[in-house]
N, C-alpha and C. Protein backbone atom coordinates (compact mmCIF):
# COMPACT_ATOMS: atom_id res chain seq x y z
N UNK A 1 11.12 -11.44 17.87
CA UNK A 1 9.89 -11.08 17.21
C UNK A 1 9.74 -11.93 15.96
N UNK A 2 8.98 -12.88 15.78
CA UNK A 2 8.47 -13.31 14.49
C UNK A 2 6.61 -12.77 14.40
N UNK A 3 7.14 -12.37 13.12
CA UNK A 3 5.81 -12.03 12.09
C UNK A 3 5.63 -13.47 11.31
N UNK A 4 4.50 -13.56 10.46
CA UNK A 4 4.12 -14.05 10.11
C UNK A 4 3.42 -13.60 9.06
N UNK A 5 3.43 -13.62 7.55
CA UNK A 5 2.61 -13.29 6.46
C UNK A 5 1.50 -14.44 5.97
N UNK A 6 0.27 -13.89 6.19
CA UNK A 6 -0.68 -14.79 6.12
C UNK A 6 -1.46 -13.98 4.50
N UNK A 7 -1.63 -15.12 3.23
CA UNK A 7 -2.74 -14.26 2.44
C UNK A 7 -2.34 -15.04 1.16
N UNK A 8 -3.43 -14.26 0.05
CA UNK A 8 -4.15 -13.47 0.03
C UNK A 8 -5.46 -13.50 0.59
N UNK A 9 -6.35 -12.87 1.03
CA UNK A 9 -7.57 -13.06 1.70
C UNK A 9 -8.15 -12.03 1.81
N UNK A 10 -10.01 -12.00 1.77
CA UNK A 10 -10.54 -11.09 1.59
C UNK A 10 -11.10 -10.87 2.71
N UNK A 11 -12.30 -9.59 2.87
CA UNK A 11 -13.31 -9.49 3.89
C UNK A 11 -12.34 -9.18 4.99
N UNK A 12 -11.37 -8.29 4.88
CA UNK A 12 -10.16 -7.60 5.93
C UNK A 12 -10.41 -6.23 6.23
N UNK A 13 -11.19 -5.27 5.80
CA UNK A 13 -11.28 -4.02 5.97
C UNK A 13 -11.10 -3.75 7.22
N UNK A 14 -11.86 -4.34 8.13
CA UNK A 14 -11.98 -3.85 9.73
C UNK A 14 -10.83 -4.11 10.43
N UNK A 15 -9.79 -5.73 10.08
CA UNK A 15 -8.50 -5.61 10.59
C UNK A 15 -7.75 -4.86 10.40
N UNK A 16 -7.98 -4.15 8.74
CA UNK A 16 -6.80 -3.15 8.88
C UNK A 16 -7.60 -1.79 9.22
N UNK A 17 -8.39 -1.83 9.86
CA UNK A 17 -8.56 -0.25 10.10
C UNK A 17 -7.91 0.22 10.97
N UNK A 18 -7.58 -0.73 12.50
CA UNK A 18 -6.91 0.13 12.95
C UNK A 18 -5.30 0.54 12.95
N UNK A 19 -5.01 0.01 11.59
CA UNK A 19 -3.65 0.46 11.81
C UNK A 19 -3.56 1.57 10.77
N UNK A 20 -4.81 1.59 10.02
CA UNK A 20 -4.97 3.15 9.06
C UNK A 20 -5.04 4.38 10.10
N UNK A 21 -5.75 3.93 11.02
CA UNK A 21 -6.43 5.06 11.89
C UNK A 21 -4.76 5.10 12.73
N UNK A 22 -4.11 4.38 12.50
CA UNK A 22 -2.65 4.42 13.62
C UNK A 22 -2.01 5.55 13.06
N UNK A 23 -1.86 5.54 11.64
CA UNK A 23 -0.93 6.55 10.80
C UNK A 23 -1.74 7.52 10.14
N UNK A 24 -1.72 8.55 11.08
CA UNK A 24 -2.68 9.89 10.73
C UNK A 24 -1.93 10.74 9.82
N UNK A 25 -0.59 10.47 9.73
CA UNK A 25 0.61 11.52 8.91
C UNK A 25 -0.16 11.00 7.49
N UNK A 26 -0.49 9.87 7.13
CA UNK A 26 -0.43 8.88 5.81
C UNK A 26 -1.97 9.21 5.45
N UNK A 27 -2.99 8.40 6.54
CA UNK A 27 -4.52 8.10 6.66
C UNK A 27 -5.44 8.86 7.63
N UNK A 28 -4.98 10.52 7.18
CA UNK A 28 -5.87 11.30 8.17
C UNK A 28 -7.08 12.04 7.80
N UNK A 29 -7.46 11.87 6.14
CA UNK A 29 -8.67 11.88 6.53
C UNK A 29 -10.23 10.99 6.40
N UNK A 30 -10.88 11.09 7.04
CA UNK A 30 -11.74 10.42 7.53
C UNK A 30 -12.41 9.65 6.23
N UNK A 31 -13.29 10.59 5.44
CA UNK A 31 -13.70 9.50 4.19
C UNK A 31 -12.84 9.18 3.35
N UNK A 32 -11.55 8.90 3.29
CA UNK A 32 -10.37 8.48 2.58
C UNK A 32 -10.79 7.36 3.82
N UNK A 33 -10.23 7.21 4.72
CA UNK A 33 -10.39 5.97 5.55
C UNK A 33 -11.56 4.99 5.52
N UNK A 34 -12.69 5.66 5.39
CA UNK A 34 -14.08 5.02 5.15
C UNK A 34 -13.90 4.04 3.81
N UNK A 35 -13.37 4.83 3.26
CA UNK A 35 -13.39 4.33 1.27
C UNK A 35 -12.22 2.86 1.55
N UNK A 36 -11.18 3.40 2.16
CA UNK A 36 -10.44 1.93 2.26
C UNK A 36 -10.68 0.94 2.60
N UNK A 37 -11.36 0.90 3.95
CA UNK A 37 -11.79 0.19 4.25
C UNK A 37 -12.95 -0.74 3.77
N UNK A 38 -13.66 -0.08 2.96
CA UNK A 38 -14.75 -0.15 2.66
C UNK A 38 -14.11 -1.54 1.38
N UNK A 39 -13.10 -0.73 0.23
CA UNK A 39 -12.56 -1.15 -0.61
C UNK A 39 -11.71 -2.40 -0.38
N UNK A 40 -10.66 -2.52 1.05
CA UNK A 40 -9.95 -3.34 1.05
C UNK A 40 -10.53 -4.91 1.53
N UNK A 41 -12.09 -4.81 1.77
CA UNK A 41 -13.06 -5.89 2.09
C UNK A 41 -12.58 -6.66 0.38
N UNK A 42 -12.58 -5.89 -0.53
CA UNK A 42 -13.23 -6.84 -2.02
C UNK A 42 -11.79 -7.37 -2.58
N UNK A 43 -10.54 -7.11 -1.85
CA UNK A 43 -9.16 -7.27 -2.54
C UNK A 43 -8.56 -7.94 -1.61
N UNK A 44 -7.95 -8.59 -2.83
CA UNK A 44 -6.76 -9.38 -2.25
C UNK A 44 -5.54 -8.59 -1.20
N UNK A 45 -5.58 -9.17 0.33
CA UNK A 45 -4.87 -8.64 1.16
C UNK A 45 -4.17 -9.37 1.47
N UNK A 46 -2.51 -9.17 2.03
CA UNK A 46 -2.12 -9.84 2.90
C UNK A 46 -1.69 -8.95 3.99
N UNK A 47 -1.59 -9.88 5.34
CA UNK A 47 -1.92 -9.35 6.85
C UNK A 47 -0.26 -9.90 7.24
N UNK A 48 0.41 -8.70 8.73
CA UNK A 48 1.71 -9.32 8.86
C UNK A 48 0.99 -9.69 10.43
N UNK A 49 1.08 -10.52 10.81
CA UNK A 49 0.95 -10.94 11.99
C UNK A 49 1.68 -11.19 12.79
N UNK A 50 2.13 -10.44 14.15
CA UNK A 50 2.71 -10.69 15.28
C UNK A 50 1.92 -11.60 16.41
N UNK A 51 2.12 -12.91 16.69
CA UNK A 51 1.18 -13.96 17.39
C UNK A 51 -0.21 -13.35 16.93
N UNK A 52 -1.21 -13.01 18.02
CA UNK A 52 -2.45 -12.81 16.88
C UNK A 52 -2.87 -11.14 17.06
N UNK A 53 -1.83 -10.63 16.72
CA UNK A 53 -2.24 -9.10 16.58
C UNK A 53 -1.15 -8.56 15.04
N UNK A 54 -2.48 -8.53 14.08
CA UNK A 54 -2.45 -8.07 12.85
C UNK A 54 -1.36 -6.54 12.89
N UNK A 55 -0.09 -6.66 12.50
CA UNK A 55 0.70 -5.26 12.63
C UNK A 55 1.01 -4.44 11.28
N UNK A 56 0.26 -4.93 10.17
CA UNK A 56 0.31 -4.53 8.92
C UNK A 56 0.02 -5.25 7.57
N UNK A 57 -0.32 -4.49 6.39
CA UNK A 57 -1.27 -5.32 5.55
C UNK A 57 -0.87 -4.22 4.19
N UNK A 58 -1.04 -5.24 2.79
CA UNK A 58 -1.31 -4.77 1.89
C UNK A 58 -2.09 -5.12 1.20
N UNK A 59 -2.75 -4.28 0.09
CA UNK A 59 -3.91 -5.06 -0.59
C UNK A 59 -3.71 -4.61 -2.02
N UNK A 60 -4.08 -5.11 -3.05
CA UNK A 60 -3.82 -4.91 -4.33
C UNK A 60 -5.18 -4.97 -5.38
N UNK A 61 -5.19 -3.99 -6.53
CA UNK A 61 -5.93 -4.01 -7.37
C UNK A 61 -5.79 -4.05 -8.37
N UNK A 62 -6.19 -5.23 -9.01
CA UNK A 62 -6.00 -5.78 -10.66
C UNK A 62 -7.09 -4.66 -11.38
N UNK A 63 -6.34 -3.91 -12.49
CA UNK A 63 -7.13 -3.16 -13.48
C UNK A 63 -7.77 -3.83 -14.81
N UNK A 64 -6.54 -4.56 -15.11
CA UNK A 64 -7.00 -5.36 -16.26
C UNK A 64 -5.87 -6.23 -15.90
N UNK A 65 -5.93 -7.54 -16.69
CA UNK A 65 -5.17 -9.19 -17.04
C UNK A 65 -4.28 -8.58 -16.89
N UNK A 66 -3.03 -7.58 -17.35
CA UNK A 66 -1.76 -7.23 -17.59
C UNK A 66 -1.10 -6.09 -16.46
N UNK A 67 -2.61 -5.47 -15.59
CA UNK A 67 -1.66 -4.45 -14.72
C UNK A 67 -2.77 -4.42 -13.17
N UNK A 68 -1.94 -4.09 -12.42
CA UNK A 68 -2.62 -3.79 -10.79
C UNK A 68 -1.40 -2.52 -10.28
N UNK A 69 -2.69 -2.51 -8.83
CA UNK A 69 -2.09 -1.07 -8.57
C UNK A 69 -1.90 -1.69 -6.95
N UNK A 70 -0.64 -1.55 -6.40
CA UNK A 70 -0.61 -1.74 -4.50
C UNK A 70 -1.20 -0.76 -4.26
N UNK A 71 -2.62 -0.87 -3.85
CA UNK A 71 -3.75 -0.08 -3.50
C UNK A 71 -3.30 0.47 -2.06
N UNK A 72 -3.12 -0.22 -1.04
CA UNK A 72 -2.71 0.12 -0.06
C UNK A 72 -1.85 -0.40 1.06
N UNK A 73 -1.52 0.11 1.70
CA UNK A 73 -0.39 -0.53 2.29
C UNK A 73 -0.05 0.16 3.89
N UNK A 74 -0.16 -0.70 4.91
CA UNK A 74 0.38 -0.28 6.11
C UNK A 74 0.76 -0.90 7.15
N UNK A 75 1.71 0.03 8.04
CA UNK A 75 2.26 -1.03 9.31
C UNK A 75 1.80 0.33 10.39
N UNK A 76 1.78 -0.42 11.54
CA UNK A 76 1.49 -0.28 12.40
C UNK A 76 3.28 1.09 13.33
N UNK A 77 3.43 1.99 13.66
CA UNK A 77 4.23 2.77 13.52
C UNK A 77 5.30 1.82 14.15
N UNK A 78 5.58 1.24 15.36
CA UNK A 78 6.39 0.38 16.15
C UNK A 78 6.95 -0.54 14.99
N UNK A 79 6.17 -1.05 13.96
CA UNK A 79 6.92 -1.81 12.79
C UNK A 79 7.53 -1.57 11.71
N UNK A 80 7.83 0.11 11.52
CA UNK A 80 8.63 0.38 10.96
C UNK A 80 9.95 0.23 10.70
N UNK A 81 10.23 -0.02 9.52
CA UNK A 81 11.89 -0.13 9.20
C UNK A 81 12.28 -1.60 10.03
N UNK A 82 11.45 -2.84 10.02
CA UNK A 82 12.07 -3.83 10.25
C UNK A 82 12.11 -5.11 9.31
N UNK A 83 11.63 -4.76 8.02
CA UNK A 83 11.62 -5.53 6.69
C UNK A 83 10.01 -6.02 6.68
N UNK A 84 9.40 -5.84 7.60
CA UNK A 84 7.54 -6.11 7.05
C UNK A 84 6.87 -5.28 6.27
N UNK A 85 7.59 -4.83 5.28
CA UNK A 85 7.01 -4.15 4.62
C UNK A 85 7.23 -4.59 3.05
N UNK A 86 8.72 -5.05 3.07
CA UNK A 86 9.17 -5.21 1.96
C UNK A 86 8.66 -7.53 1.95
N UNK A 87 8.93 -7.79 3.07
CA UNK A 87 7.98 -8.92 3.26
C UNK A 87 6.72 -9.07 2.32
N UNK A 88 5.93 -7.55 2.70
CA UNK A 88 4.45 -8.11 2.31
C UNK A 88 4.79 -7.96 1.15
N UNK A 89 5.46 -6.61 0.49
CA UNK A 89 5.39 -6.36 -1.05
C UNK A 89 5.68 -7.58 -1.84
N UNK A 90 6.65 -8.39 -1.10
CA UNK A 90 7.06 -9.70 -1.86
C UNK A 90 6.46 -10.52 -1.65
N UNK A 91 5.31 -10.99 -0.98
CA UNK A 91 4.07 -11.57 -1.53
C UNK A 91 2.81 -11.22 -2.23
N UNK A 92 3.38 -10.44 -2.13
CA UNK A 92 1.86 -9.73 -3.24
C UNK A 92 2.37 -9.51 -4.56
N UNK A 93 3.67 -9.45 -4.82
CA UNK A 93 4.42 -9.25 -6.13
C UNK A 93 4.38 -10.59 -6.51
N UNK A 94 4.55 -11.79 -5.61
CA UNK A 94 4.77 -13.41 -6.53
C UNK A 94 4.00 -13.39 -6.80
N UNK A 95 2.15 -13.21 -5.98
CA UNK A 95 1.15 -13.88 -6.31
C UNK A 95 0.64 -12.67 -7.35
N UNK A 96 1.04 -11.65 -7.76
CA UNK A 96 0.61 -10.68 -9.15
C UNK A 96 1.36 -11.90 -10.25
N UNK A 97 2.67 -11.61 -9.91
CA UNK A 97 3.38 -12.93 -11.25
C UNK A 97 3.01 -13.29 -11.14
N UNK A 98 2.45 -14.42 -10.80
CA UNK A 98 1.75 -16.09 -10.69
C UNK A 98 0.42 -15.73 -11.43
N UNK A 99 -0.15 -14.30 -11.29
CA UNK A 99 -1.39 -14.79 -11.99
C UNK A 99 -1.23 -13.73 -13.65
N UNK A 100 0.29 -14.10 -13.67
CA UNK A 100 0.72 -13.28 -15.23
C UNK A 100 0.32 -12.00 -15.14
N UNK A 101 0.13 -10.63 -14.27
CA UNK A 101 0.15 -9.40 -14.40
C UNK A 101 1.88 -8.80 -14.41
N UNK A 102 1.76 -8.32 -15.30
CA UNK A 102 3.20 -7.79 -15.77
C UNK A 102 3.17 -6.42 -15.44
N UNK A 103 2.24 -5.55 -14.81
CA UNK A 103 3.53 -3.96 -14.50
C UNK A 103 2.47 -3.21 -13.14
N UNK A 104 3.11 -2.56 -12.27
CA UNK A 104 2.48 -2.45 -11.27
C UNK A 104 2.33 -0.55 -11.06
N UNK A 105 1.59 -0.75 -10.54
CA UNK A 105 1.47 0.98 -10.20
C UNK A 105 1.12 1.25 -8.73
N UNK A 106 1.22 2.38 -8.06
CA UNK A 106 1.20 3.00 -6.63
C UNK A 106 1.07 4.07 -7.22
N UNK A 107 0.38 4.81 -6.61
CA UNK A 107 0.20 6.67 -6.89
C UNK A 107 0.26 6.59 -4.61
N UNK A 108 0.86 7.75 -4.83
CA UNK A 108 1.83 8.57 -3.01
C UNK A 108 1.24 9.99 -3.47
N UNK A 109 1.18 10.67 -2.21
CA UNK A 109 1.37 12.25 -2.59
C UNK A 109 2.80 12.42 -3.06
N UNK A 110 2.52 12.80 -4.29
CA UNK A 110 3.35 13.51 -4.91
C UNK A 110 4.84 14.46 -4.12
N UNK A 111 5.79 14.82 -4.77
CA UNK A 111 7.16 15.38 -4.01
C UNK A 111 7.23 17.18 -3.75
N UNK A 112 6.24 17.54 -4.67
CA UNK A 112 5.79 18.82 -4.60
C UNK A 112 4.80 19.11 -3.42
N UNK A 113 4.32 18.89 -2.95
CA UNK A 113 3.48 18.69 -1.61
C UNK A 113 4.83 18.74 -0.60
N UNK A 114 6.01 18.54 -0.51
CA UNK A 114 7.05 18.69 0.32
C UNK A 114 6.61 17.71 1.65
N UNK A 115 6.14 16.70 1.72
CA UNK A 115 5.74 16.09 3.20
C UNK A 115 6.61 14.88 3.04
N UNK A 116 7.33 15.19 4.86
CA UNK A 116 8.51 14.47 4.63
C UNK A 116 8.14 12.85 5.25
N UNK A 117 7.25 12.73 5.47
CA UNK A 117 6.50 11.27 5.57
C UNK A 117 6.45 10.37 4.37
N UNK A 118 5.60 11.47 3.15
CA UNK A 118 5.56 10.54 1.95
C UNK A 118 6.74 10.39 0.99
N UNK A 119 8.14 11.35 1.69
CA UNK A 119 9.38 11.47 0.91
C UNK A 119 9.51 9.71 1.28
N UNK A 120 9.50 9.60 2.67
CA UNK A 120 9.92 8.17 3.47
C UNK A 120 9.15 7.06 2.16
N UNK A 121 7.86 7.31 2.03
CA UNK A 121 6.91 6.37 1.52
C UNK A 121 7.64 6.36 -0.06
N UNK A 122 7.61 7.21 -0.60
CA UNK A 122 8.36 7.51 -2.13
C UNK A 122 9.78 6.61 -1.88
N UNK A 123 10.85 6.68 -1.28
CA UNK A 123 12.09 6.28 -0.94
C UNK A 123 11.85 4.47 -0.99
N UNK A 124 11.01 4.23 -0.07
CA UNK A 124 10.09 2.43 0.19
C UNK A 124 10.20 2.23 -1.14
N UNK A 125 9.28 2.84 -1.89
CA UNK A 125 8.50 2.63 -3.25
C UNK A 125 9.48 2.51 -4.28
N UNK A 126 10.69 3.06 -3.90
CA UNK A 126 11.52 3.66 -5.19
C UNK A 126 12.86 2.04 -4.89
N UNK A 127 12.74 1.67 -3.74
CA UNK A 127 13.91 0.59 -2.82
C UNK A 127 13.28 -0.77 -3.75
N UNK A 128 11.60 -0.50 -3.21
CA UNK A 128 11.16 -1.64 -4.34
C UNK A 128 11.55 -2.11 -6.01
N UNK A 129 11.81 -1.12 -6.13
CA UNK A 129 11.68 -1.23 -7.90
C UNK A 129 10.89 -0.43 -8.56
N UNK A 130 9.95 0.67 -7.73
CA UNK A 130 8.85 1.46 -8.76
C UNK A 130 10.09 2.62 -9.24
N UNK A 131 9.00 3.27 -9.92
CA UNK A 131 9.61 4.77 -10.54
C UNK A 131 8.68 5.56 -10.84
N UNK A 132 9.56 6.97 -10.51
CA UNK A 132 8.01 7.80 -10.86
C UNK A 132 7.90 7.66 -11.82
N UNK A 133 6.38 8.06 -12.40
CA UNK A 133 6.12 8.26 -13.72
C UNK A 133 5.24 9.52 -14.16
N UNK A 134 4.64 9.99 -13.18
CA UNK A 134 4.44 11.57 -13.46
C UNK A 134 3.72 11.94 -12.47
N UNK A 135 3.61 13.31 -11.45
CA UNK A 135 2.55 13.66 -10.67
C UNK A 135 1.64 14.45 -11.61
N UNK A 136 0.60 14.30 -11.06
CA UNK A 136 -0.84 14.94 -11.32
C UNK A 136 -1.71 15.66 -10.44
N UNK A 137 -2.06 16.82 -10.19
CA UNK A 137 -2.87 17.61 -9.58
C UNK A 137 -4.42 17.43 -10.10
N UNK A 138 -5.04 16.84 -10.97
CA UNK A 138 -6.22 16.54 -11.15
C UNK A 138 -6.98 14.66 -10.50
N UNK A 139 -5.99 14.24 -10.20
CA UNK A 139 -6.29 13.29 -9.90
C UNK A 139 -6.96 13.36 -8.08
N UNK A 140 -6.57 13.72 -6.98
CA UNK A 140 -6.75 14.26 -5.74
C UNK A 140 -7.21 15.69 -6.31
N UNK A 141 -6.12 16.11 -5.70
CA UNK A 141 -6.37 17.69 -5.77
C UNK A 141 -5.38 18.65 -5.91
N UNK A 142 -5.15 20.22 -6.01
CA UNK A 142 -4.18 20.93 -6.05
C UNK A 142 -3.41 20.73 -4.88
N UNK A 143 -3.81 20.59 -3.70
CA UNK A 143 -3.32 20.43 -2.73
C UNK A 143 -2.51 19.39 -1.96
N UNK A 144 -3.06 17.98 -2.89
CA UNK A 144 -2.68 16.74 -2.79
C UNK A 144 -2.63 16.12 -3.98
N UNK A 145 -0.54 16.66 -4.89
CA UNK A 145 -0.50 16.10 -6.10
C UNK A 145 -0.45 14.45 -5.76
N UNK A 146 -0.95 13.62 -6.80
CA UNK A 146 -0.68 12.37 -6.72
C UNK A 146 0.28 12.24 -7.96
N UNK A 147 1.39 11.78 -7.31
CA UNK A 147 2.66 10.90 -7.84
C UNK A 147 2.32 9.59 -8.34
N UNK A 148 2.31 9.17 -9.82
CA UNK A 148 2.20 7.63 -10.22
C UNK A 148 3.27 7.16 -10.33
N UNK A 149 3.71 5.90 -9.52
CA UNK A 149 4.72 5.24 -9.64
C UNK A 149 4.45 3.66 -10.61
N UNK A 150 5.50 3.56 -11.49
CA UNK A 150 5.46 2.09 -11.54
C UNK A 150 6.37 0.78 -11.69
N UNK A 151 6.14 -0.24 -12.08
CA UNK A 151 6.96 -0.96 -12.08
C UNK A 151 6.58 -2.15 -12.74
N UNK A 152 7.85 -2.33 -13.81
CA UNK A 152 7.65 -3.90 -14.63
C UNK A 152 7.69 -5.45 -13.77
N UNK A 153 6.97 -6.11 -13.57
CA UNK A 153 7.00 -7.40 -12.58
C UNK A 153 8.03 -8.43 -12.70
């Protein structure tokens, strides 16, 4: 199996939709999916490509000159746990350095929500180099704390 990391590049929403719509544990509901897609058209993405079928993608959002957030991020379930993940993060982390942004953020559902999917996603996040930095129940909802993670570049 070779992948291939192709990016950064825009106008991707529709390639990665269907691997949002793949992971319903992560991307199940519907105008959360609309909004990504919608969103990951205007950001810098990169795509993991298996010959020419797109198997996962991340995309990133610069807040200001000094910080961005890995807006989103997914593989396709069959590509789990085979390093395309930590692949993409490490191109999207040079090309944040390269354009001098120094500290990164991810918000996950939160650890209080008990879902042992986003424990997996938190664990990724934490392998990278983030850290929590506080959950919040006003940000989503009571139901869906969001966990801010971050990390110095």
């Amino acid at each position: 199996m070779s992948v291939n990391i192709e990016g950064p590049c825009s106008g991707k929403g529709r390639v990665c939709e269907p691997i949002l719509r793949a992971l319903p544990a992560w991307f199940g509901i519907e105008a959360s999916i609309v909004r990504f897609i919608r969103e990951i058209d205007a950001l810098p993405t990169w795509l993991a490509c298996e010959a020419e079928q797109v198997v996962g993608f991340v995309s990133v959002k610069q807040h200001t000159p000094y910080t961005a957030e890995l807006y989103c991020m997914g593989l396709l379930p069959k590509m789990h746990r085979k390093g395309i993940g930590r692949a993409l993060f490490v191109e999207a982390q040079e090309w944040l350095t390269d354009h001098n942004v120094e500290y990164l953020q991810v918000k996950s559902l939160g650890p209080s929500a008990g879902d042992e999917n986003y424990a997996m996603t938190r664990a990724f996040y934490e392998a990278m180099g983030f850290r929590p930095l506080e959950e919040f129940k006003q940000i989503w909802d009571e139901h869906n704390p969001c966990l801010i993670m971050v990390m110095r570049l």
